[in-house]
Every structure is written in structure tokens, then in C-alpha cells.
C-alpha atoms as a PDB file:
ATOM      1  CA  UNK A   1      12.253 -17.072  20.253  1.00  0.00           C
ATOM      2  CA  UNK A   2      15.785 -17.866  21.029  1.00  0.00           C
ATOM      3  CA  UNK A   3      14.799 -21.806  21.574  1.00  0.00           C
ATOM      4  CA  UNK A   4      13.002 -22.179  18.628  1.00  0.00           C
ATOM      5  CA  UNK A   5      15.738 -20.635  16.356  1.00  0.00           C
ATOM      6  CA  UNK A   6      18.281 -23.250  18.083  1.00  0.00           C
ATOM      7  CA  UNK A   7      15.654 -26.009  17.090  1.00  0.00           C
ATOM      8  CA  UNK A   8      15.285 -25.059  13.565  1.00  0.00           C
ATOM      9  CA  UNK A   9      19.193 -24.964  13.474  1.00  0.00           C
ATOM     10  CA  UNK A  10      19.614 -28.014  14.828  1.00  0.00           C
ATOM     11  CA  UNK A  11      17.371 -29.178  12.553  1.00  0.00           C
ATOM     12  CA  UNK A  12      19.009 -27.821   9.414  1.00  0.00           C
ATOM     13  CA  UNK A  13      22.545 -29.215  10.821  1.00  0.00           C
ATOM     14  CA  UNK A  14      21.001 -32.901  11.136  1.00  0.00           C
ATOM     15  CA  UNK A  15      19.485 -32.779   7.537  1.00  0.00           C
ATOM     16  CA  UNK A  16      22.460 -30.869   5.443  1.00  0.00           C
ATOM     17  CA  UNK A  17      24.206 -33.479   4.355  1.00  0.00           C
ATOM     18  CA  UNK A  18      21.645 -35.547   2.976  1.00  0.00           C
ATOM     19  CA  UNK A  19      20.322 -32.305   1.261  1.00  0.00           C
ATOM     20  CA  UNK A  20      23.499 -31.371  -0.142  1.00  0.00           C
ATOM     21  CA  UNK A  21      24.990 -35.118  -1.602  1.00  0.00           C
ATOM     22  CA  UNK A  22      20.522 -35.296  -3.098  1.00  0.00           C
ATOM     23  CA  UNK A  23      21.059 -32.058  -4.725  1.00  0.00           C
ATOM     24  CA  UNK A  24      24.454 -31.618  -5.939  1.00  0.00           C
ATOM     25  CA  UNK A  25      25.978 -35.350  -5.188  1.00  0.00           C
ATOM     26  CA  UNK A  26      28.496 -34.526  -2.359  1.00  0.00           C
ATOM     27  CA  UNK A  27      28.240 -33.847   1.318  1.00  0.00           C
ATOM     28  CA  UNK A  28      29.514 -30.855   3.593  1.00  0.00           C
ATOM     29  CA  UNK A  29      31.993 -31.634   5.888  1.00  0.00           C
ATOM     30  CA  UNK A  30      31.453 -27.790   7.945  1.00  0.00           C
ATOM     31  CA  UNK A  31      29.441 -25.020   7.772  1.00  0.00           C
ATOM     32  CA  UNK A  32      29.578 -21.785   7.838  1.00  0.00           C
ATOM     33  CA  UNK A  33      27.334 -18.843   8.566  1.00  0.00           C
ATOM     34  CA  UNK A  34      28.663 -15.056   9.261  1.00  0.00           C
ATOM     35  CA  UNK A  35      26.715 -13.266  12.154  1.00  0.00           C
ATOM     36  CA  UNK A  36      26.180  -9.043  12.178  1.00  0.00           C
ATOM     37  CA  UNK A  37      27.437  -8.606  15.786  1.00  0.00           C
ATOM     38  CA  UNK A  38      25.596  -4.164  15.069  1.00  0.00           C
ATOM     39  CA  UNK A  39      22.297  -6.455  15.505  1.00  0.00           C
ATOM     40  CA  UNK A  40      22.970 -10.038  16.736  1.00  0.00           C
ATOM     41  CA  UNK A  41      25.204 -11.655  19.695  1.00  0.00           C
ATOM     42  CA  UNK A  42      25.365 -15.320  17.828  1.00  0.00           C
ATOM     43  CA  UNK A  43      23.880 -17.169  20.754  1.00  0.00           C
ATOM     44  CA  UNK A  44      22.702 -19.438  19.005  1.00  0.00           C
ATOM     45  CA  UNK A  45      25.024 -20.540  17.300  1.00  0.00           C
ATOM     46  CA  UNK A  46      26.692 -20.541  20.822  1.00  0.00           C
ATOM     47  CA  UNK A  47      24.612 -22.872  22.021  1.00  0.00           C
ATOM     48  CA  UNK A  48      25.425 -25.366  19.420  1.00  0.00           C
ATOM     49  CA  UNK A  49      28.444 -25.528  19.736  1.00  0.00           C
ATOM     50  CA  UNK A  50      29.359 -23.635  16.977  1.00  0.00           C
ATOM     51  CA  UNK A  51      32.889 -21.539  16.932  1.00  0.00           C
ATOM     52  CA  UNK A  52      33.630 -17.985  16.108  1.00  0.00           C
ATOM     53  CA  UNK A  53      36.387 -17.605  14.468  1.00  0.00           C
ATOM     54  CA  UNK A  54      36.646 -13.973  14.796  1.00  0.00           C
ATOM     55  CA  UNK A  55      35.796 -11.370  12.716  1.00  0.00           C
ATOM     56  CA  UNK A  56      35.635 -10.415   8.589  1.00  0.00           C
ATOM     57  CA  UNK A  57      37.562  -7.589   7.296  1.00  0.00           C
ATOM     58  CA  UNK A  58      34.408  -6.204   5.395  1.00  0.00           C
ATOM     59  CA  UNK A  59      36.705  -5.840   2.363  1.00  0.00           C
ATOM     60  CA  UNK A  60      37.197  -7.434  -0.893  1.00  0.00           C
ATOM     61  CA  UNK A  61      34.152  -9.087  -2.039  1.00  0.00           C
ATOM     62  CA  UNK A  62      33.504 -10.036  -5.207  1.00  0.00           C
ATOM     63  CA  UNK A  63      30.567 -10.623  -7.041  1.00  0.00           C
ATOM     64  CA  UNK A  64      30.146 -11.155 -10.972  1.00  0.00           C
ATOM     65  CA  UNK A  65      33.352  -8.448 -11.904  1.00  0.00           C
ATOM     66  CA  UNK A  66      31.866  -6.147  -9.101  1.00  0.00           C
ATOM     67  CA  UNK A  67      34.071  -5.588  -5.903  1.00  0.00           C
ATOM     68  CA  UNK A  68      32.515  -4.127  -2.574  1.00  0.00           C
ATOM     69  CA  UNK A  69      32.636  -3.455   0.885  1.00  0.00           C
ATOM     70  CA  UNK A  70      30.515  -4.595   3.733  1.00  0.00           C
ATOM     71  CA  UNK A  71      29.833  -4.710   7.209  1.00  0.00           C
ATOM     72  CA  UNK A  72      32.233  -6.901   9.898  1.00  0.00           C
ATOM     73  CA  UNK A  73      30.880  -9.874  10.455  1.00  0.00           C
ATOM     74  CA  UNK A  74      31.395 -12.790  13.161  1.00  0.00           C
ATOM     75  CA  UNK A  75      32.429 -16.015  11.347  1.00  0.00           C
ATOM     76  CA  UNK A  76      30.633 -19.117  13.062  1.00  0.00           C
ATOM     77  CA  UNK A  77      31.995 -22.239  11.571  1.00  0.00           C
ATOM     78  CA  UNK A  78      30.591 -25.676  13.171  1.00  0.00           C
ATOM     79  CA  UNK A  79      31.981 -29.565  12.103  1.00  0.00           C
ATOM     80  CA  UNK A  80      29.781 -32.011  10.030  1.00  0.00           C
ATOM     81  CA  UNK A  81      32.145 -34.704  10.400  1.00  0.00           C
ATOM     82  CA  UNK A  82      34.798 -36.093  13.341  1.00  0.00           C
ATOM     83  CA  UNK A  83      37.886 -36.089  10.453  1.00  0.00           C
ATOM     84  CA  UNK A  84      36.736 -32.667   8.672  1.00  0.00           C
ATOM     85  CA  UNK A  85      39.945 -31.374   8.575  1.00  0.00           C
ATOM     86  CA  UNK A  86      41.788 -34.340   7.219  1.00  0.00           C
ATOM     87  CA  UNK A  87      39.285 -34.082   4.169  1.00  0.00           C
ATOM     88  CA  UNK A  88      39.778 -30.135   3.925  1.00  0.00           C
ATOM     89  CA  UNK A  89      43.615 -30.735   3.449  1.00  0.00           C
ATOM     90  CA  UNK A  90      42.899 -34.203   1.287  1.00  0.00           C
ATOM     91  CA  UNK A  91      44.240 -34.412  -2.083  1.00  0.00           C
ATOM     92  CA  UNK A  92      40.389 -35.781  -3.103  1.00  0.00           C
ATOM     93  CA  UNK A  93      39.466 -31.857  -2.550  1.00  0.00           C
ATOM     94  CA  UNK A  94      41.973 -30.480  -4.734  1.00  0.00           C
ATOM     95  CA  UNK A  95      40.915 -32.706  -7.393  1.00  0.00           C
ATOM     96  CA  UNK A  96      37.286 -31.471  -7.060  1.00  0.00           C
ATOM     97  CA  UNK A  97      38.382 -28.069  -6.925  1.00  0.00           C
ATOM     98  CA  UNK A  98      38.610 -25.839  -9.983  1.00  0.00           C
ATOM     99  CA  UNK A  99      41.439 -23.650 -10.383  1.00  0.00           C
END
């Protein structure tokens, strides 16, 4: 089981970005996925690669005007692209991004 999830997410990482610019007309530069460590170790993830990035608070969420609490969660972030982080700090972000 634990080989085919690491193919399908291998798979998903290779197709994103084509997905995402098709869809809504730009492309990811990282993703993101938060793991429940009560039921899952992340190995997956692991094996790709990915990095934790430690853990949520399992505060403050927000949802249409409704704020709740959840479970901690492992953060697993893992690159698109070589320069993501130059394009995460770029001025061409904070133009797309709404205030």
C-alpha cells in the first residue's frame, strides 16, 4: 500500500502545475499537505522528499466568520520549482495578492 500511495503522489506532483496554470491560469511553485501524526507517520511524503516543517498549533482557523479548533498536524511542504523562494518573496506575488 505504502508504494502505491508514493506512486500516485508522485504522480500528482509531476502533473500539478499543468493542472493548476489549465484551471486557474497560474502555476504552484510548492505544495503543501498537513499530515495527522494520532493516525499517520508521513512516510510518504518522506520518501519524496518532502519536508516537515513541524507541527500546527490546532488553533485559529477560520472558515466563512466561523473560528475553530483542530487537531496538530505535521506540515509537509515539498518545492515545485529550483527558485521557489525567490518567487514567494517577489514583488510579482504581492501584486497578485489581495489585501
Amino acid at each position: 500500500m505504502k508504494n502505491l500511495a508514493s506512486h500516485v503522489l508522485g504522480q500528482v506532483q509531476q502533473r500539478i502545475c499543468e493542472d493548476w496554470h489549465l484551471r486557474w491560469g497560474y502555476r504552484p511553485v510548492l505544495m503543501e499537505t498537513f499530515v495527522d501524526p494520532k493516525r499517520y507517520r508521513g512516510r510518504c511524503y518522506k520518501a519524496l522528499n518532502w519536508k516537515c516543517l513541524g507541527m500546527t498549533t490546532g488553533k485559529n482557523l477560520f472558515h466563512k466568520g466561523k473560528r475553530y479548533s483542530t487537531a496538530l498536524k505535521m506540515v509537509f511542504v515539498r518545492p515545485l520549482v529550483k527558485d521557489f523562494r525567490s518567487f514567494l518573496c517577489s514583488n510579482e506575488l504581492k501584486e497578485r495578492v489581495e489585501a
